[in-house]
C-alpha atoms as a PDB file:
ATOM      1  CA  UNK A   1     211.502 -84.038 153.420  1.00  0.00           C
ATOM      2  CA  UNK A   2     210.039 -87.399 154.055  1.00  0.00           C
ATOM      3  CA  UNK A   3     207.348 -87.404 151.107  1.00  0.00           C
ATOM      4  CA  UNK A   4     210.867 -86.456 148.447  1.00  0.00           C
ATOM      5  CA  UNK A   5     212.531 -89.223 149.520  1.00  0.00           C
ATOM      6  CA  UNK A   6     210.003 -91.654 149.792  1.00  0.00           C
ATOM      7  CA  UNK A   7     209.039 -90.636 146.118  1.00  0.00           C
ATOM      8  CA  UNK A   8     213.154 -91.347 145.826  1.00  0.00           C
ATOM      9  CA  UNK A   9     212.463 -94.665 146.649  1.00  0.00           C
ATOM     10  CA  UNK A  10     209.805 -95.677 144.990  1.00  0.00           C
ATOM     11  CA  UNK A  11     211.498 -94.837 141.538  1.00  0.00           C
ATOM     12  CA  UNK A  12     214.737 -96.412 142.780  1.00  0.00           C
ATOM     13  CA  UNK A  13     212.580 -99.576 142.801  1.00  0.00           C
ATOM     14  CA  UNK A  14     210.720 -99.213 140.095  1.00  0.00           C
ATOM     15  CA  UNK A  15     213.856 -98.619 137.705  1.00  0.00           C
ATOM     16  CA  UNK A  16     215.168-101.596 139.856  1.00  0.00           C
ATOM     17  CA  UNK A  17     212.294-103.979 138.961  1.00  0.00           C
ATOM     18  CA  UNK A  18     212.492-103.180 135.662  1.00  0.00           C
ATOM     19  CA  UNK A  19     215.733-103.631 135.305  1.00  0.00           C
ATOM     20  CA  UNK A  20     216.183-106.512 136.444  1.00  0.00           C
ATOM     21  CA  UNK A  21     212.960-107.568 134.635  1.00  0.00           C
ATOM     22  CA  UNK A  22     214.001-106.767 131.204  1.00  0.00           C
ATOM     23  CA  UNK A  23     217.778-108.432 131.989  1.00  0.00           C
ATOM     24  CA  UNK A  24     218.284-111.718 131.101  1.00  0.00           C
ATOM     25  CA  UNK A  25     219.445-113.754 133.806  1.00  0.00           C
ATOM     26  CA  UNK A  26     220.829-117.261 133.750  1.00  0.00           C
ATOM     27  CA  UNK A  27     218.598-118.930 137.141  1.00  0.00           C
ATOM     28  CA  UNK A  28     215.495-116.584 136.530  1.00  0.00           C
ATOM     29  CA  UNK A  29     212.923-118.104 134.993  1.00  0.00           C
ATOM     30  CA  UNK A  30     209.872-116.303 133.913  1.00  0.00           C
ATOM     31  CA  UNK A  31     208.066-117.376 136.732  1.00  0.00           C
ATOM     32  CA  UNK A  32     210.642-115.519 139.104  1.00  0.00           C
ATOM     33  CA  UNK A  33     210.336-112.721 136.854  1.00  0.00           C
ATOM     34  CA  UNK A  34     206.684-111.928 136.837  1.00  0.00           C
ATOM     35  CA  UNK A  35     206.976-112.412 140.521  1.00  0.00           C
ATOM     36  CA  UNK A  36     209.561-109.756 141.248  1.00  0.00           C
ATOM     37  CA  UNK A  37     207.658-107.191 138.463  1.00  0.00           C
ATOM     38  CA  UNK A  38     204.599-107.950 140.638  1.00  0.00           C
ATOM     39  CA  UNK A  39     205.861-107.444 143.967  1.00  0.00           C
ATOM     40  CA  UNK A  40     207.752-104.366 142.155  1.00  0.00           C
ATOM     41  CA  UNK A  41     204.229-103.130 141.169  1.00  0.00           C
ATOM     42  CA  UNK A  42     202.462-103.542 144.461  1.00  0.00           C
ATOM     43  CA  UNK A  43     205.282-101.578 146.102  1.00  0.00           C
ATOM     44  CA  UNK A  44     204.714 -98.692 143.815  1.00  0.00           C
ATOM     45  CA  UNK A  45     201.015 -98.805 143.893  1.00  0.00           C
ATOM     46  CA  UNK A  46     200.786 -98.815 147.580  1.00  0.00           C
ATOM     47  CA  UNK A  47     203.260 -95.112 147.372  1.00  0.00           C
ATOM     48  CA  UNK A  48     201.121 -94.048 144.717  1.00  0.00           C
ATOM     49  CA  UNK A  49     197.868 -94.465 146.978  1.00  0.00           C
ATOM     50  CA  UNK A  50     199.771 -93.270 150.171  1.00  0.00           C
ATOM     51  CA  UNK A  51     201.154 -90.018 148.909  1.00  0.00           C
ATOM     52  CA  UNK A  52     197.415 -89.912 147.408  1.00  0.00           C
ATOM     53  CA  UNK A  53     196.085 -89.533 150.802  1.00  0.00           C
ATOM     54  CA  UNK A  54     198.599 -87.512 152.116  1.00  0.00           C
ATOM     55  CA  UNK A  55     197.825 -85.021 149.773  1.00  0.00           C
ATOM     56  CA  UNK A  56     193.772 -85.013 149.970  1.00  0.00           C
ATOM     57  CA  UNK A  57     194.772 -84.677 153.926  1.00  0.00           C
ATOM     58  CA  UNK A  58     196.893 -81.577 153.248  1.00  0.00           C
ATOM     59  CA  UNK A  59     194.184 -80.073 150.833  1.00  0.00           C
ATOM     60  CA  UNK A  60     191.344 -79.868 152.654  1.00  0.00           C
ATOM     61  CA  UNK A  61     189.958 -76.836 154.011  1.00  0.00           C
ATOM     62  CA  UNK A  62     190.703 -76.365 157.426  1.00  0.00           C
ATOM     63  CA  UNK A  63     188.038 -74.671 159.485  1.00  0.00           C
ATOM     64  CA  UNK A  64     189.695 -71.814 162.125  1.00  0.00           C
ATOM     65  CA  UNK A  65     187.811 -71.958 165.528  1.00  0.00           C
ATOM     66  CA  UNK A  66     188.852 -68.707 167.797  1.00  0.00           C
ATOM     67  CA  UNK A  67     189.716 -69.561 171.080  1.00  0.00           C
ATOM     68  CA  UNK A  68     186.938 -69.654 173.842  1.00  0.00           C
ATOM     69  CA  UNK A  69     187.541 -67.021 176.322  1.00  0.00           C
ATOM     70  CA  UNK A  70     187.439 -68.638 179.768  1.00  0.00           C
ATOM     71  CA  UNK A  71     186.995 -66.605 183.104  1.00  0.00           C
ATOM     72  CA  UNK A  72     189.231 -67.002 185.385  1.00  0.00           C
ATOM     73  CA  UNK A  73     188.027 -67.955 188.960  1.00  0.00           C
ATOM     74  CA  UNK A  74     187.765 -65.392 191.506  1.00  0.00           C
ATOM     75  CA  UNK A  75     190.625 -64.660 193.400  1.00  0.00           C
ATOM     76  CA  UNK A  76     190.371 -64.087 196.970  1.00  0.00           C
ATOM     77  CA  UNK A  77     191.441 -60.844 198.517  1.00  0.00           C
ATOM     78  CA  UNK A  78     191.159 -60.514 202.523  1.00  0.00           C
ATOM     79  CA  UNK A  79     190.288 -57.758 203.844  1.00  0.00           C
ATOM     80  CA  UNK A  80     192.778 -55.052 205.091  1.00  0.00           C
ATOM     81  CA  UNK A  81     193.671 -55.460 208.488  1.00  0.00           C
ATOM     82  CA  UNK A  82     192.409 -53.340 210.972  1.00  0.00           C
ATOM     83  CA  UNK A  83     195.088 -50.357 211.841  1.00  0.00           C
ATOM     84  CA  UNK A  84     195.697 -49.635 215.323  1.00  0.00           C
ATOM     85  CA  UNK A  85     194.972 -45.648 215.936  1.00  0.00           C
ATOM     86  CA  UNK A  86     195.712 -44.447 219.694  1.00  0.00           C
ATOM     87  CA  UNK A  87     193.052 -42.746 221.407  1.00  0.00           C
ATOM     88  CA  UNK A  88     193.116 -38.953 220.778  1.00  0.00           C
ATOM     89  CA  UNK A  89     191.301 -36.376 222.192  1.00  0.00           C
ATOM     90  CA  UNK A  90     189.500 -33.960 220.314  1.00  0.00           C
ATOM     91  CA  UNK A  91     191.947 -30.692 220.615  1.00  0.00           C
ATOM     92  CA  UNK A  92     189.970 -28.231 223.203  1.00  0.00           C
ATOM     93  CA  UNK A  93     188.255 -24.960 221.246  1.00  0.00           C
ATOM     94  CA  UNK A  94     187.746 -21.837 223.174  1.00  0.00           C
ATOM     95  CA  UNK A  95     185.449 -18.850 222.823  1.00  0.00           C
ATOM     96  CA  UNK A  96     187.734 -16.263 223.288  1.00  0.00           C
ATOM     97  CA  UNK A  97     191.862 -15.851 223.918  1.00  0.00           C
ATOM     98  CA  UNK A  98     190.518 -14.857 227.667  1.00  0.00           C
ATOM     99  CA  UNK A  99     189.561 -18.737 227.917  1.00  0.00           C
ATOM    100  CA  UNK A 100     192.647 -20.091 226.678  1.00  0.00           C
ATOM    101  CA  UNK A 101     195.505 -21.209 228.789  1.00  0.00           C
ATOM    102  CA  UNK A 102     197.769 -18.147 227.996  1.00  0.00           C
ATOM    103  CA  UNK A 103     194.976 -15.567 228.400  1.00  0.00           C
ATOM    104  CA  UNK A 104     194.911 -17.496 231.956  1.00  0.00           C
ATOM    105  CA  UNK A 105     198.188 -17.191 233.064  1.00  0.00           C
ATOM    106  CA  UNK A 106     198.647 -13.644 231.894  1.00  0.00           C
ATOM    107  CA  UNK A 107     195.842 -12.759 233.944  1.00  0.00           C
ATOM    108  CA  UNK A 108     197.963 -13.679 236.944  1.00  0.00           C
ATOM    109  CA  UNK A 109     200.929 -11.042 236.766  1.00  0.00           C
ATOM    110  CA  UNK A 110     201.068  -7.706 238.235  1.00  0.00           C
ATOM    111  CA  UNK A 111     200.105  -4.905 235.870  1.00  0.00           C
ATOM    112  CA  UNK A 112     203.988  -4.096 235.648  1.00  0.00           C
ATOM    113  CA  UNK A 113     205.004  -7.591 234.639  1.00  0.00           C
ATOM    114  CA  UNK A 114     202.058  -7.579 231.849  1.00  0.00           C
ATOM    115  CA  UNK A 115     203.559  -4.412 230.450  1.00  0.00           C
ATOM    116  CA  UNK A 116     207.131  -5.631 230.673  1.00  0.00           C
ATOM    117  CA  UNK A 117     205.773  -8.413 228.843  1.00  0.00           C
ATOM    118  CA  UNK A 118     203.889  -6.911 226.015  1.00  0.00           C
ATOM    119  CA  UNK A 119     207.351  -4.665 225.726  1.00  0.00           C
ATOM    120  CA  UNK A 120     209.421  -7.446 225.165  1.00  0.00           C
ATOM    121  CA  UNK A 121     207.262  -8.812 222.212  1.00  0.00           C
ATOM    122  CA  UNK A 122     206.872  -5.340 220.844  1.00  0.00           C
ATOM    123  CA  UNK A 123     211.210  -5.175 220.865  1.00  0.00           C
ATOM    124  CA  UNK A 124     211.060  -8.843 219.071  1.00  0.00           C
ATOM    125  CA  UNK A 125     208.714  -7.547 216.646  1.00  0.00           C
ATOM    126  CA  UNK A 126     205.486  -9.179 217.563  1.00  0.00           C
ATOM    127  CA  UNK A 127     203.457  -6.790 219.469  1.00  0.00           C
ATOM    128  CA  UNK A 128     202.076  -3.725 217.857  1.00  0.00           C
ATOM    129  CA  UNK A 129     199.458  -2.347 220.162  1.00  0.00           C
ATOM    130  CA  UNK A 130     199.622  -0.311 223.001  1.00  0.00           C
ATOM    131  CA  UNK A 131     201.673  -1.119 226.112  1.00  0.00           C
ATOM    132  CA  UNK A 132     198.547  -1.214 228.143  1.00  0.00           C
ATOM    133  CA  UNK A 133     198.766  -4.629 230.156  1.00  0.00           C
ATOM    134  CA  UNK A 134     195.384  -6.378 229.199  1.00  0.00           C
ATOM    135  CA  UNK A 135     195.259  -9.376 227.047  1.00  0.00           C
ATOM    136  CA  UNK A 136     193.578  -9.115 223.861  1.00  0.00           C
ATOM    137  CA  UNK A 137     193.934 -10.243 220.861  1.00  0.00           C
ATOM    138  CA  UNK A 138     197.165  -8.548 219.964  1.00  0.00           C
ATOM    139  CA  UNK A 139     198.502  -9.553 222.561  1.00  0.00           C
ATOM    140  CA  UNK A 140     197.773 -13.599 221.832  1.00  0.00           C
ATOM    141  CA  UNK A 141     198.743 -13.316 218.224  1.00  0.00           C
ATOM    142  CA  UNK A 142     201.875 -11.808 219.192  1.00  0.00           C
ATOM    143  CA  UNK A 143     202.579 -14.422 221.959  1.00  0.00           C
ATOM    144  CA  UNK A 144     201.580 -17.248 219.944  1.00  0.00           C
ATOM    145  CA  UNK A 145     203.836 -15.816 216.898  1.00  0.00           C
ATOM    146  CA  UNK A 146     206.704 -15.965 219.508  1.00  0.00           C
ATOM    147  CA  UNK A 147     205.973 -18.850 220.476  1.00  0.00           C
ATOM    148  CA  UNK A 148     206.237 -20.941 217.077  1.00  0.00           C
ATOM    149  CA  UNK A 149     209.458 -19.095 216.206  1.00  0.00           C
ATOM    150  CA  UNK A 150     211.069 -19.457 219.223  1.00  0.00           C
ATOM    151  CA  UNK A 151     210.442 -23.045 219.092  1.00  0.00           C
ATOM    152  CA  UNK A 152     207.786 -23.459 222.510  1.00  0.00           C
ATOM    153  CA  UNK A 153     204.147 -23.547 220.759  1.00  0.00           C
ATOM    154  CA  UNK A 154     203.501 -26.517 222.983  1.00  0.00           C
ATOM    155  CA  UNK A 155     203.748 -24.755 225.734  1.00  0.00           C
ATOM    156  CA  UNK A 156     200.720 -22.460 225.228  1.00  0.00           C
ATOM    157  CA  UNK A 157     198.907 -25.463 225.202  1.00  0.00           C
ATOM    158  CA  UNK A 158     198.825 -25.750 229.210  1.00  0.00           C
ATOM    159  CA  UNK A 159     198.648 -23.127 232.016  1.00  0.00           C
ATOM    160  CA  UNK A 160     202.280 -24.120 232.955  1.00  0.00           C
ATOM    161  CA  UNK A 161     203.620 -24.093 229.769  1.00  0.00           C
ATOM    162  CA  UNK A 162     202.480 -20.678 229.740  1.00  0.00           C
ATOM    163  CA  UNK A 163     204.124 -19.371 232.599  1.00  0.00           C
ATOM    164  CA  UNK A 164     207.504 -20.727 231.088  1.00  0.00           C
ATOM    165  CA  UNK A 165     206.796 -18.462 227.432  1.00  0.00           C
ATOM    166  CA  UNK A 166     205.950 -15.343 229.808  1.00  0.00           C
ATOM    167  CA  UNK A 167     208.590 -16.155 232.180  1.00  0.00           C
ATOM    168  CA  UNK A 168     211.200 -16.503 229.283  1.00  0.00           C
ATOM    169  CA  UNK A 169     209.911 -12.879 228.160  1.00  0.00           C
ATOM    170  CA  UNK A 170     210.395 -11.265 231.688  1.00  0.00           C
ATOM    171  CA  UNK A 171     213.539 -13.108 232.611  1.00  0.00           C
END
């Protein structure tokens, strides 16, 4: 918008200067006259050779330079912290059902109370072998089965626990 009206101007002056060049006025002498049509002409000159400028400036070629790629700087990332984990012992493995803590304290009832035993988880469903009053393995797996339904698989985990799943079968 700037270069329209400075053109604008520039012929607003000229038509001005010569004008008031080519009017005859009463105190202007030709002395005053060349001196305004001079001024007049350096003013228009100087636009011409301004705008000339402007435009070689807006002309040239401009050369596109892609942006550099800079990489960041490393970021620092501590380490995790160290979790606290409680001390937990390795869960015990036995051989056989005859080592484990309910093969234990079946061992200690009478013969009768074994077979009321193995009777009671054959009623619930669990025990399908023969009422004979020696742990086996039917006998554990149908123990243990009772156990985790009814809720007390902890307890087979200790000798006394035990005793409370058997006596909870007797009693």
């Amino acid at each position: 918008m700037l270069p329209k009206f400075r053109t604008a101007a520039v012929a607003l002056i000229a038509a001005t200067s010569l004008g008031l060049t080519s009017m005859p006025a009463l105190a202007w002498g030709k002395k005053e006259q060349g001196f305004v049509a001079g001024v007049a002409t350096a003013v228009i000159v100087d636009q011409l050779i301004q705008n000339g400028q402007h435009r070689r400036q807006h002309n040239q070629p401009g050369y596109y330079q892609p942006p550099q790629y800079v990489a960041p700087p490393p970021a620092y990332v501590p380490p995790p912290a160290p979790t606290y984990r409680p001390h937990r012992p390795a869960p015990q493995t036995y051989n056989s059902v005859h080592a484990t803590p309910a093969g234990q304290a079946f061992r200690t009832y009478s013969v009768s109370e074994r077979k009321a035993i193995q009777r009671q988880l054959r009623r619930a469903g669990y025990y399908y072998g023969s009422i004979d009053g020696t742990f086996g393995t039917g006998t554990y797996n149908a123990i243990t089965a009772w156990a985790r339904d009814s809720g007390a698989s902890a307890n087979l985990r200790s000798t006394g626990g035990a005793f409370a799943v058997y006596d909870g079968l007797l009693f």
